[in-house]
Protein backbone atom coordinates (compact mmCIF):
# COMPACT_ATOMS: atom_id res chain seq x y z
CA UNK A 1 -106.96 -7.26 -20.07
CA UNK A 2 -108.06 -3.61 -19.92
CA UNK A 3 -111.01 -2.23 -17.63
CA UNK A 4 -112.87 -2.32 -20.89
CA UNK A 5 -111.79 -5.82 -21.81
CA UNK A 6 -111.38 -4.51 -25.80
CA UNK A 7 -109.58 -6.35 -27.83
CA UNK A 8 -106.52 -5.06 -29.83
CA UNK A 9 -104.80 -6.07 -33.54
CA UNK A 10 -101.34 -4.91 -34.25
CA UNK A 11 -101.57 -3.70 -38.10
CA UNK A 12 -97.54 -2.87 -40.12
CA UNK A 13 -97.47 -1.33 -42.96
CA UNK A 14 -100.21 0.59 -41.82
CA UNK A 15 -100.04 4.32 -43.19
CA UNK A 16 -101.64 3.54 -46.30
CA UNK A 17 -103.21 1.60 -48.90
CA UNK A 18 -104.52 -1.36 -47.30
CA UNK A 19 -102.62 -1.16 -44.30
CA UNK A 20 -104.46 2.11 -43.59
CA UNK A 21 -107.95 0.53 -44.56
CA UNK A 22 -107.20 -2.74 -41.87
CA UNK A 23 -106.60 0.18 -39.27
CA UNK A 24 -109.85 1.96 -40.32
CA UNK A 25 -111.70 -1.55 -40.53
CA UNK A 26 -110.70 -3.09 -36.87
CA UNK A 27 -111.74 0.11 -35.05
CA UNK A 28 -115.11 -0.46 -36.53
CA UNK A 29 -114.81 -3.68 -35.03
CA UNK A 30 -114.44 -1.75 -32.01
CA UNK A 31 -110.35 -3.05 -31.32
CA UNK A 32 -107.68 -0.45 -30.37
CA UNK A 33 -105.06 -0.45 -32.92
CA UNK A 34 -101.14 -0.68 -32.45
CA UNK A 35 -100.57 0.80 -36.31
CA UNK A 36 -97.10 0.55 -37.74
CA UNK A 37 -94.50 1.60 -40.37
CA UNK A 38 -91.50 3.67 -41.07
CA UNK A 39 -94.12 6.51 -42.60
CA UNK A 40 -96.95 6.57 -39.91
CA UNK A 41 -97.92 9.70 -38.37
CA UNK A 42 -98.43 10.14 -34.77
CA UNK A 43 -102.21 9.62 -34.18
CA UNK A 44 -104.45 11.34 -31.21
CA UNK A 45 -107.39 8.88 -31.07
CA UNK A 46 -107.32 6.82 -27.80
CA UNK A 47 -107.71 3.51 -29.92
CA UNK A 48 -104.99 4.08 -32.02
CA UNK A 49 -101.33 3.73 -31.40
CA UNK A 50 -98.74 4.93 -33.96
CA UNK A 51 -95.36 3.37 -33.90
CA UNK A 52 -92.74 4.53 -36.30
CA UNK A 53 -89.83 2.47 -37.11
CA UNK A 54 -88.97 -0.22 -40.04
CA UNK A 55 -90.01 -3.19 -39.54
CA UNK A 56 -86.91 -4.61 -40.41
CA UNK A 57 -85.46 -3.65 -37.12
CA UNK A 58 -85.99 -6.11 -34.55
CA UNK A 59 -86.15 -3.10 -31.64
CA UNK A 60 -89.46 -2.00 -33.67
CA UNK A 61 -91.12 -5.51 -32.86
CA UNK A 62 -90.18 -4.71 -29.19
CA UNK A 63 -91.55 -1.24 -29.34
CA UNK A 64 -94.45 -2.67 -30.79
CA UNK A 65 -95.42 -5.31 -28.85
CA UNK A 66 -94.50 -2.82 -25.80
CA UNK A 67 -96.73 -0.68 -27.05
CA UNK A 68 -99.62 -2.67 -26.71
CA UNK A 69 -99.68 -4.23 -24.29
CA UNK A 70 -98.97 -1.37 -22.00
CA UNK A 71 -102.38 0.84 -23.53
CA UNK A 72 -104.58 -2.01 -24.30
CA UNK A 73 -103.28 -4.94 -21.88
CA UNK A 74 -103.43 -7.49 -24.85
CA UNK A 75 -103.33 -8.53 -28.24
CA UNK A 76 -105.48 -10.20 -30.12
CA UNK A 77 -104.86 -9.95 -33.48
CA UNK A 78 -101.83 -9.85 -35.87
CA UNK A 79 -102.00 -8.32 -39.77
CA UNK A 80 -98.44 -8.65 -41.54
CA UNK A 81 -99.72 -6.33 -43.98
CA UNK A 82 -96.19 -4.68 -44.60
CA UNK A 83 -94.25 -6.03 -47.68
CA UNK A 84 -91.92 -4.83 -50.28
CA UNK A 85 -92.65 -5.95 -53.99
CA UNK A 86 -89.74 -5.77 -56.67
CA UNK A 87 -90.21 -6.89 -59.94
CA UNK A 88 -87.29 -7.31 -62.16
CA UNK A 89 -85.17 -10.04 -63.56
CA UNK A 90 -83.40 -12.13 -61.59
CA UNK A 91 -80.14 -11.53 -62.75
CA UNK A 92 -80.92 -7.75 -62.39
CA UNK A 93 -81.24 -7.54 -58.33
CA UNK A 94 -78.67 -6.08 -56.38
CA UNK A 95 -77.48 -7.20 -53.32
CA UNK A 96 -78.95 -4.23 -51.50
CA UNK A 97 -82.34 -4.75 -52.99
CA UNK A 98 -81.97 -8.45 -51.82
CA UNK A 99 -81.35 -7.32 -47.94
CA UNK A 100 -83.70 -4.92 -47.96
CA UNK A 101 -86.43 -6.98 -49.24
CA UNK A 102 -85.93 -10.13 -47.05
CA UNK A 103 -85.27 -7.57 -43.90
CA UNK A 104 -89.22 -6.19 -44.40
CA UNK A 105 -90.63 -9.60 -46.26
CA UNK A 106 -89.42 -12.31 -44.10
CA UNK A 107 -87.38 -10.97 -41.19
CA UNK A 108 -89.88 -8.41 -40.31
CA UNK A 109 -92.14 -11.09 -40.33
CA UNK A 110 -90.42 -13.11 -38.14
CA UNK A 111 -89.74 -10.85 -35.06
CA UNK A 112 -93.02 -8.92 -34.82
CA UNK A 113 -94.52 -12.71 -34.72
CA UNK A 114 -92.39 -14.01 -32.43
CA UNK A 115 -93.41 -11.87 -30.24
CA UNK A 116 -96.87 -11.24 -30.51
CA UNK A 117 -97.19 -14.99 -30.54
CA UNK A 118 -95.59 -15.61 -27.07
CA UNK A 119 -97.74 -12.78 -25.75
CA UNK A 120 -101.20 -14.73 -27.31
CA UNK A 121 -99.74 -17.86 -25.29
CA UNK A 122 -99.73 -15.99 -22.38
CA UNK A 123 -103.38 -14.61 -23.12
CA UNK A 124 -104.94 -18.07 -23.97
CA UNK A 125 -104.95 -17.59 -27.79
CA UNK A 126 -105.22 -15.06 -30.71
CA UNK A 127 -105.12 -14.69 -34.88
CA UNK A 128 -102.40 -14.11 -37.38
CA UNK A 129 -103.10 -12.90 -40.61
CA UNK A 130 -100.01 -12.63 -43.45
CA UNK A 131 -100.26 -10.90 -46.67
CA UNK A 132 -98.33 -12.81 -49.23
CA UNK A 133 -98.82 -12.60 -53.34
CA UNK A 134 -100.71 -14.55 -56.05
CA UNK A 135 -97.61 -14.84 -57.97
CA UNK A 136 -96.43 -16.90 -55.22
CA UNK A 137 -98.82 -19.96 -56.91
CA UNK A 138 -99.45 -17.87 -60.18
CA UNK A 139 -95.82 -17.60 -61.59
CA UNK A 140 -96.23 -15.14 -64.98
CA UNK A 141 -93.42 -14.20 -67.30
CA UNK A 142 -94.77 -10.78 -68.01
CA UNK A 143 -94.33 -9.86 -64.19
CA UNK A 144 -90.43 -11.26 -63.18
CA UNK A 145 -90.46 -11.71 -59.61
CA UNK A 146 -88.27 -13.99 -58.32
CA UNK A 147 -87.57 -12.20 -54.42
CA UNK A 148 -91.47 -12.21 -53.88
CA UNK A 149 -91.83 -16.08 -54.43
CA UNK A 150 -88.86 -16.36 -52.17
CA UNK A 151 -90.15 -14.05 -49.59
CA UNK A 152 -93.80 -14.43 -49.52
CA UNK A 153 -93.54 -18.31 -50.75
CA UNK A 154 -91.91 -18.81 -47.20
CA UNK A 155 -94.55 -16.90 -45.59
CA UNK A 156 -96.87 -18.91 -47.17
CA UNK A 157 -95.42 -22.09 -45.40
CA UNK A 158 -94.71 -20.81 -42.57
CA UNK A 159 -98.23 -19.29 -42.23
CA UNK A 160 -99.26 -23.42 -42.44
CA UNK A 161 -96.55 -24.89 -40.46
CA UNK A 162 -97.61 -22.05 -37.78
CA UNK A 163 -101.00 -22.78 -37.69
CA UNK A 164 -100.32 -26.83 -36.83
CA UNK A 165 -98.03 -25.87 -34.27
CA UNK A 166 -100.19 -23.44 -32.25
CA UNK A 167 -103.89 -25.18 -33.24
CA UNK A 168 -104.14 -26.79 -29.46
CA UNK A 169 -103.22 -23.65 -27.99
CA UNK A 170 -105.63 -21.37 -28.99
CA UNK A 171 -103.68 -19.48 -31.70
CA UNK A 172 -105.41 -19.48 -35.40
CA UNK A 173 -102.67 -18.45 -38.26
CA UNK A 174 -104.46 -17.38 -41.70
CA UNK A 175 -102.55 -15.76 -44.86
CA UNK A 176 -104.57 -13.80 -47.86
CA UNK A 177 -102.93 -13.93 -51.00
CA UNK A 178 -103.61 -10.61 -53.01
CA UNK A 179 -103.21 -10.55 -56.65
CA UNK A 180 -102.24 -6.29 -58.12
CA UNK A 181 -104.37 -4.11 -55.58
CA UNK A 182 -105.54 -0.51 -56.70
CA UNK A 183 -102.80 1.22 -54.01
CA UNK A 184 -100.42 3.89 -53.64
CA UNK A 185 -97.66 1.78 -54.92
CA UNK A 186 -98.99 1.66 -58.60
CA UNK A 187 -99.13 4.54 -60.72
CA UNK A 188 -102.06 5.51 -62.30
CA UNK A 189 -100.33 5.13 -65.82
CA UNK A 190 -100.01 1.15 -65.16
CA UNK A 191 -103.23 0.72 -64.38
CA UNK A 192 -104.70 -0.58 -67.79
CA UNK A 193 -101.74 -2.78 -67.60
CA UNK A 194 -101.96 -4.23 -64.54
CA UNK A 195 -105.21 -4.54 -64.83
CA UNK A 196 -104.89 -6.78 -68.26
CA UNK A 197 -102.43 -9.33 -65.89
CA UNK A 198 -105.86 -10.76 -64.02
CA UNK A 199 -108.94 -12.94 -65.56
CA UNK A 200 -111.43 -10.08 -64.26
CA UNK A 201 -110.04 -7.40 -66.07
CA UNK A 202 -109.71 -5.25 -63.27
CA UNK A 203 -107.46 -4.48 -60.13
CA UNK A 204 -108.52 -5.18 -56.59
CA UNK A 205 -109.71 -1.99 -54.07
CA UNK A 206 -108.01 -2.43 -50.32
CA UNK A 207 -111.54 -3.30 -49.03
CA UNK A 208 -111.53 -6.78 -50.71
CA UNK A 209 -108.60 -7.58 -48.61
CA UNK A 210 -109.87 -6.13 -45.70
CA UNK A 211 -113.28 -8.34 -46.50
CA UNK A 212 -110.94 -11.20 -46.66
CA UNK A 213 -109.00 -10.42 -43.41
CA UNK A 214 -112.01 -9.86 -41.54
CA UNK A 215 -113.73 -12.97 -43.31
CA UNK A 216 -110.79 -15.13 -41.56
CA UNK A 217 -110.67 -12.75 -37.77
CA UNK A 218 -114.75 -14.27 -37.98
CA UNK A 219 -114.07 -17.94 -39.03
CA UNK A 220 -112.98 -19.75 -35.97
CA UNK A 221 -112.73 -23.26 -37.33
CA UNK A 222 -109.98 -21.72 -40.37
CA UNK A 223 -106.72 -22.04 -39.93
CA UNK A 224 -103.41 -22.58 -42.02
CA UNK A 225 -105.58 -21.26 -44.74
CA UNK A 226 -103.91 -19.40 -47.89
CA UNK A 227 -106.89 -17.39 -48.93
CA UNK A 228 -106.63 -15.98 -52.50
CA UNK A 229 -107.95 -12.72 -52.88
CA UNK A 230 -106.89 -12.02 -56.70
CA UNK A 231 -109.74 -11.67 -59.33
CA UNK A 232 -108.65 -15.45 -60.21
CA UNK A 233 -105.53 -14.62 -61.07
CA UNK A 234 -104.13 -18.09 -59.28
CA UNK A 235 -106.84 -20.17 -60.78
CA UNK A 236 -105.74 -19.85 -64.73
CA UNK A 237 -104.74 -17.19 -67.27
């Protein structure tokens, strides 16, 4: 632990859009940060550490994990905010799109929490929070998107099969399921669109998953929960 004994989360996909909001959100919480993605800036605040590299790399989950422990002596929390989203036909992906999504979706995944995991054993415990999709449970033809049910539909299960694992040891293992979020990624033309695709009429702002993440940091008797954050886009059309 540090002098200070602060806490720290380790945030990817963190230079923007909701990753950038999580960043903002846990140093109000008072964490340091370990921020990540293949776009991040180098950052000069004492509570933040900037690591550039893809995700996709397992030598970024190293560098990561490094990282943080050396500044901060810990960590605490883990977002998997960073994700690729494709939305095609099936029969339409290449097998370059196919790589590249699984390396950020799933094997991504699987290094950074392999490591921060073995790190919270050593610490006496921690929390895990996964981004997946609504169209994971919320299949709809006007949105063809076969690589995120395959990606994030395994994240979803392993998020559960995680948390039953690691619930004697200390280690809680959440997963917020977003439906269309007002980001970057979408251009303002597709708005109206997108927006017609959920029961609310309306897209989602970053700071309704950051609620939601924060909501699950708090609740220390929730784990293996898939929390849908989606303007009820998984409950019906």
């Amino acid at each position: 632990m540090n002098a200070q004994g602060q806490k720290a989360a380790v945030i990817t996909g963190a230079s923007q859009g909701i990753g950038a909001a999580l960043v903002a959100a846990y140093r109000k919480l008072g964490y340091g940060v370990v921020a990540t993605s293949r776009t991040i800036s180098a950052s000069r605040a004492p509570d933040v550490i900037a690591v550039r590299g893809d995700i996709a790399d397992p030598a970024t989950a190293e560098r990561v994990v490094a990282a943080g422990v050396q500044r901060f002596g810990r960590i605490d929390t883990l977002v998997n905010n960073a994700g690729l989203f494709l939305a095609k036909p099936f029969t339409d992906y290449t097998p370059e799109e196919f790589a590249s999504v699984i390396g950020v979706n799933v094997t991504g995944f699987f290094h950074l929490t392999r490591s921060v995991v073995r790190h919270m054993l050593a610490l006496g415990g921690g929390h895990i929070v996964t981004l997946t999709s609504s169209l994971v449970d919320n299949a709809d033809s006007r949105v063809p998107s076969v690589l995120t049910s395959l990606t994030k539909g395994g994240l979803q299960s392993a998020t559960k099969s995680l948390a039953i694992e690691y619930a004697t040891r200390g280690i809680r293992v959440n997963a917020v399921s977003p439906g269309v979020i007002n980001t970057p990624m979408h251009r303002e033309e597709e708005h109206a669109a997108l927006s017609g695709l959920l029961p609310v009429g309306r897209m989602g702002a970053p700071g309704d998953i950051v609620d939601a993440v924060l909501y699950l940091e708090n609740a220390t008797f929730v784990t293996g929960e898939i929390l849908h954050v989606d303007g009820g886009q998984s409950a019906g059309s």
